[in-house]
Protein backbone atom coordinates (compact mmCIF):
# COMPACT_ATOMS: atom_id res chain seq x y z
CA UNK A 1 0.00 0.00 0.00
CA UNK A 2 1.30 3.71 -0.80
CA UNK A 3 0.84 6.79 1.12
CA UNK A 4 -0.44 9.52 -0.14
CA UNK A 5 2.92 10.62 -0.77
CA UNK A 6 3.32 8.25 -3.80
CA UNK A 7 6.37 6.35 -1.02
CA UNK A 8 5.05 2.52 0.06
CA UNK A 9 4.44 2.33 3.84
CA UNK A 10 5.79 0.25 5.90
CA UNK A 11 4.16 -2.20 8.32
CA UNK A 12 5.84 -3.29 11.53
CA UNK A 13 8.44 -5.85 12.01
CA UNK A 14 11.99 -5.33 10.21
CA UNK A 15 15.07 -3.39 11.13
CA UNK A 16 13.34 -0.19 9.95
CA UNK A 17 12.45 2.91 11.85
CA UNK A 18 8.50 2.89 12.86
CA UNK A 19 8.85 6.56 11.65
CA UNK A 20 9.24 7.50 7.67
CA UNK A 21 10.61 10.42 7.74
CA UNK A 22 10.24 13.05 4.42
CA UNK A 23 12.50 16.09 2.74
CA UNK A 24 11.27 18.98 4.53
CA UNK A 25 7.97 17.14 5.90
CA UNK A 26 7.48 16.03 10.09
CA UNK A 27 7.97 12.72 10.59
CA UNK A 28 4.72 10.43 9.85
CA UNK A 29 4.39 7.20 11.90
CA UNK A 30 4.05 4.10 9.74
CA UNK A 31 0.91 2.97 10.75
CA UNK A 32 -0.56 5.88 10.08
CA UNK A 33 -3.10 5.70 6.85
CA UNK A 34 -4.32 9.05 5.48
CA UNK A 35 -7.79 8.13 4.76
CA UNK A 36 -7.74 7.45 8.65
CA UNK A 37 -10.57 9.74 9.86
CA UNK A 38 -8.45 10.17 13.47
CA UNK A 39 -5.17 10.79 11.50
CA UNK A 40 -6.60 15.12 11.18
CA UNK A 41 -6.84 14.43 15.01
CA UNK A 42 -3.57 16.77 15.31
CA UNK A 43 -5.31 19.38 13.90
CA UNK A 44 -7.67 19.70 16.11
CA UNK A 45 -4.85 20.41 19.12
CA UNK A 46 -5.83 16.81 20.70
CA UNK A 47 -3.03 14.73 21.58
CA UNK A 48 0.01 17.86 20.85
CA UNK A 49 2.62 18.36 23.43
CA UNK A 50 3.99 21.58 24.73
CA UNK A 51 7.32 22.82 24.74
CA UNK A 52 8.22 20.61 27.90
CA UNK A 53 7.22 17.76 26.33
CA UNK A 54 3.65 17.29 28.37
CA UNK A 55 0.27 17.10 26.37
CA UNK A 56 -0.93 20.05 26.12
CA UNK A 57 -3.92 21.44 28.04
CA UNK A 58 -7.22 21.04 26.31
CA UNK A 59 -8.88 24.19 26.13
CA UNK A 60 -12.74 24.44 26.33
CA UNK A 61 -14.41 25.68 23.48
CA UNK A 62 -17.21 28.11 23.89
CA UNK A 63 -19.74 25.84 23.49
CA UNK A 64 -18.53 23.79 26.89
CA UNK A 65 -18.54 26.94 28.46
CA UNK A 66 -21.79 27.79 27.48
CA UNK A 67 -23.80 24.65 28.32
CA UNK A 68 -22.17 24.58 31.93
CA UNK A 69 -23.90 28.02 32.27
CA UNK A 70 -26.88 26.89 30.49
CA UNK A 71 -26.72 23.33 32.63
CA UNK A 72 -26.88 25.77 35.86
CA UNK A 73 -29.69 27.71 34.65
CA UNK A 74 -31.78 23.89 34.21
CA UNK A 75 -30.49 22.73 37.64
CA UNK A 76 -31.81 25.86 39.24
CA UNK A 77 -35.45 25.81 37.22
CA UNK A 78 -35.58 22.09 37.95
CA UNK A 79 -34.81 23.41 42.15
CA UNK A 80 -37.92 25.82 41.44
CA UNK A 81 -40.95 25.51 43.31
CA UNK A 82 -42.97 26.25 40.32
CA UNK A 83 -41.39 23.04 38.51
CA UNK A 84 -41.78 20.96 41.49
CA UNK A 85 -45.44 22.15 41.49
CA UNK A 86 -45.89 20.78 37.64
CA UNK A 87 -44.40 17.59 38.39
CA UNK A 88 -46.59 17.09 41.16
CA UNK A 89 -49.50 17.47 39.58
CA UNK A 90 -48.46 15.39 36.74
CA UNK A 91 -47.58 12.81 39.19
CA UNK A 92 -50.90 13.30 41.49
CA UNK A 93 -53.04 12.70 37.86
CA UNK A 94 -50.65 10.13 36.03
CA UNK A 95 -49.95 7.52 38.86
CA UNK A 96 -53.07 6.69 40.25
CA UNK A 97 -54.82 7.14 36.33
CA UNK A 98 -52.02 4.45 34.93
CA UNK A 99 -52.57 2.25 38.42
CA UNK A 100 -56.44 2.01 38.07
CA UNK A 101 -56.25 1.42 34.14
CA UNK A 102 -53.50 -1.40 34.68
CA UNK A 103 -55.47 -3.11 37.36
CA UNK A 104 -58.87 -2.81 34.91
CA UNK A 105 -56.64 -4.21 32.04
CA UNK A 106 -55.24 -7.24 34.24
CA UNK A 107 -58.69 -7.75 35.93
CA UNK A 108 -59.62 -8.51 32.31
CA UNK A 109 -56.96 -11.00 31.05
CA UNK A 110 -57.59 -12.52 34.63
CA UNK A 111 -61.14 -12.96 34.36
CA UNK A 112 -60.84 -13.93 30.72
CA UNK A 113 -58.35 -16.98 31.68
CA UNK A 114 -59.99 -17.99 34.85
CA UNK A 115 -63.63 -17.63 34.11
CA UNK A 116 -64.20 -18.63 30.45
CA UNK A 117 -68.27 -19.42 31.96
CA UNK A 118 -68.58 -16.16 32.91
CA UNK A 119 -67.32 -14.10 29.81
CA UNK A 120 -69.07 -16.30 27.36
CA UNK A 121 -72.41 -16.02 29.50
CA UNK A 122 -74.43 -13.51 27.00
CA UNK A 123 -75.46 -10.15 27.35
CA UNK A 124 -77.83 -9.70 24.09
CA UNK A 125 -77.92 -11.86 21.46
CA UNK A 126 -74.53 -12.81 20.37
CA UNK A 127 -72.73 -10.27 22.08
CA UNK A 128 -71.03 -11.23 25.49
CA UNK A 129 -69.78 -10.83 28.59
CA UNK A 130 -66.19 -10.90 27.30
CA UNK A 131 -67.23 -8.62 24.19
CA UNK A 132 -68.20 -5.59 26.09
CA UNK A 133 -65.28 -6.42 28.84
CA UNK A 134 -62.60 -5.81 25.30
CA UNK A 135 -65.07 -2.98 24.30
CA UNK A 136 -65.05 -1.52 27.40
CA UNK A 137 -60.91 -1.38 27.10
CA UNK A 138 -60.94 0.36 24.26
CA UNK A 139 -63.41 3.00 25.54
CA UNK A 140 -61.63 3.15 28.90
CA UNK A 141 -57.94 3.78 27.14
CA UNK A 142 -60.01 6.89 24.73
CA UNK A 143 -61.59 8.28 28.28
CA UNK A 144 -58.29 8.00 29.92
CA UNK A 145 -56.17 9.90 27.07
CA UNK A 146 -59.41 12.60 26.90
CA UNK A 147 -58.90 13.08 30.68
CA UNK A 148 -54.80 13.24 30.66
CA UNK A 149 -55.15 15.77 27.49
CA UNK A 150 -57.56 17.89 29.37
CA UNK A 151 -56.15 17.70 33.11
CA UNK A 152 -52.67 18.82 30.96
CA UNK A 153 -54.37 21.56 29.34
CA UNK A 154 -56.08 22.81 32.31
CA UNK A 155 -53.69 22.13 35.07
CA UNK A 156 -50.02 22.11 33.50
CA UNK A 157 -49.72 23.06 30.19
CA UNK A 158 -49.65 26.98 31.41
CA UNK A 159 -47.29 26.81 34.13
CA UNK A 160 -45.08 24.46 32.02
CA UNK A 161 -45.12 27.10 29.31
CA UNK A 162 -44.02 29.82 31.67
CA UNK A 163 -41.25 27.88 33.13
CA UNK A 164 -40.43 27.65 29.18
CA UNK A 165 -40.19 30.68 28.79
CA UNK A 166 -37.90 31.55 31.81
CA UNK A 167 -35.65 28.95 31.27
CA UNK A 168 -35.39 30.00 27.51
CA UNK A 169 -34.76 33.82 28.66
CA UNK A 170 -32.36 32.84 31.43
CA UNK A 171 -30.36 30.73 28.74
CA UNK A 172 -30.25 33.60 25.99
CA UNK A 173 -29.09 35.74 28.71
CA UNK A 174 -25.58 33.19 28.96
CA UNK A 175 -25.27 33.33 25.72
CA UNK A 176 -24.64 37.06 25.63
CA UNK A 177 -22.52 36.87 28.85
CA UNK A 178 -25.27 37.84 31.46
CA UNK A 179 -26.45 36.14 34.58
C-alpha cells in the first residue's frame, strides 16, 4: 500500500524505523493511513505536546462553556418551586390514572383466563360478557387519554409554558454573557 505521498508504507516488524521520515515534511508514523478519519486528530490540538514535552492542556471551546452556564440555569429551574409544582400534579393525575387502568386491564386477562363461563355467559344476542369487557378497554384507554389531554391543558400546560419561557430567557441571557 502507498501513502499519499506516492512512497510505500511500511508495516511493523523489520530493522526499519517505525517513523518515515520526508525532505522537509514532520515525521509520519508508519501505521498511520491518510484516509484514517483520526489521523486530522492533530489538527484539532488533541493529543500535541507543549514545549516541555507534556500534552498540552485542552482548552474548552465556547460551546462547553456555554452549556455549563446553560446546565446551571436547568439545575436551578428544575430546584424551582414552580417546577416541582408541575411535576406534582403530573404525578398526582398520572400515577393513580395508569394504576387504576392497569389493574382494569389485568382484571380482564384474569377474568378472561380464569372464568371462560362467565365471559361467554351472554349479554344480548350474540354479544357477550367478554365482548363488552374488550369494548369496554378500548373505551376506557379513549376516556383516559381525553382526561390526561384535558387535566394537561387545564392544570399544567400553562405553568409548564411559563417555566419555558424563563428557562429559555435565562439561557439567551448566557449566551450574551449575562447572569
Amino acid at each position: 500500500m502507498q501513502s499519499s505521498t506516492g512512497h510505500p508504507r511500511r508495516r511493523g516488524g523489520g530493522p526499519e524505523s517505525p517513523v518515515e521520515r520526508h525532505e522537509g515534511h514532520d515525521p509520519v508514523p508508519a501505521d498511520v493511513r491518510f484516509d484514517d478519519p483520526w489521523y486530522d486528530a492533530l489538527a484539532s490540538g488533541w493529543g500535541e505536546l507543549d514545549g516541555t514535552g507534556a500534552p498540552a492542556p485542552m482548552v474548552p471551546s465556547a460551546r462547553e462553556e456555554r452549556s455549563r452556564g446553560a446546565a446551571d440555569v436547568y439545575l436551578e429551574v428544575q430546584r424551582s418551586a414552580a417546577f416541582q409544582e408541575v411535576r406534582s400534579r403530573y404525578r398526582r393525575f398520572v400515577i393513580p390514572g395508569a394504576a387504576v387502568f392497569f389493574s382494569w386491564y389485568v382484571g380482564y386477562v384474569v377474568t378472561a383466563t380464569t372464568a371462560p363461563a362467565l365471559m361467554a355467559r351472554p349479554v344480548a344476542g350474540a354479544v357477550n360478557v367478554a365482548m363488552l369487557a374488550g369494548l369496554g378497554q378500548f373505551l376506557t384507554t379513549f376516556l383516559f387519554t381525553w382526561a390526561y389531554a384535558r387535566h394537561a391543558r387545564l392544570r399544567r400546560d400553562r405553568a409548564a409554558l411559563d417555566l419555558r419561557w424563563d428557562t429559555q430567557e435565562l439561557t439567551r441571557g448566557i449566551g450574551r454573557g449575562e447572569r
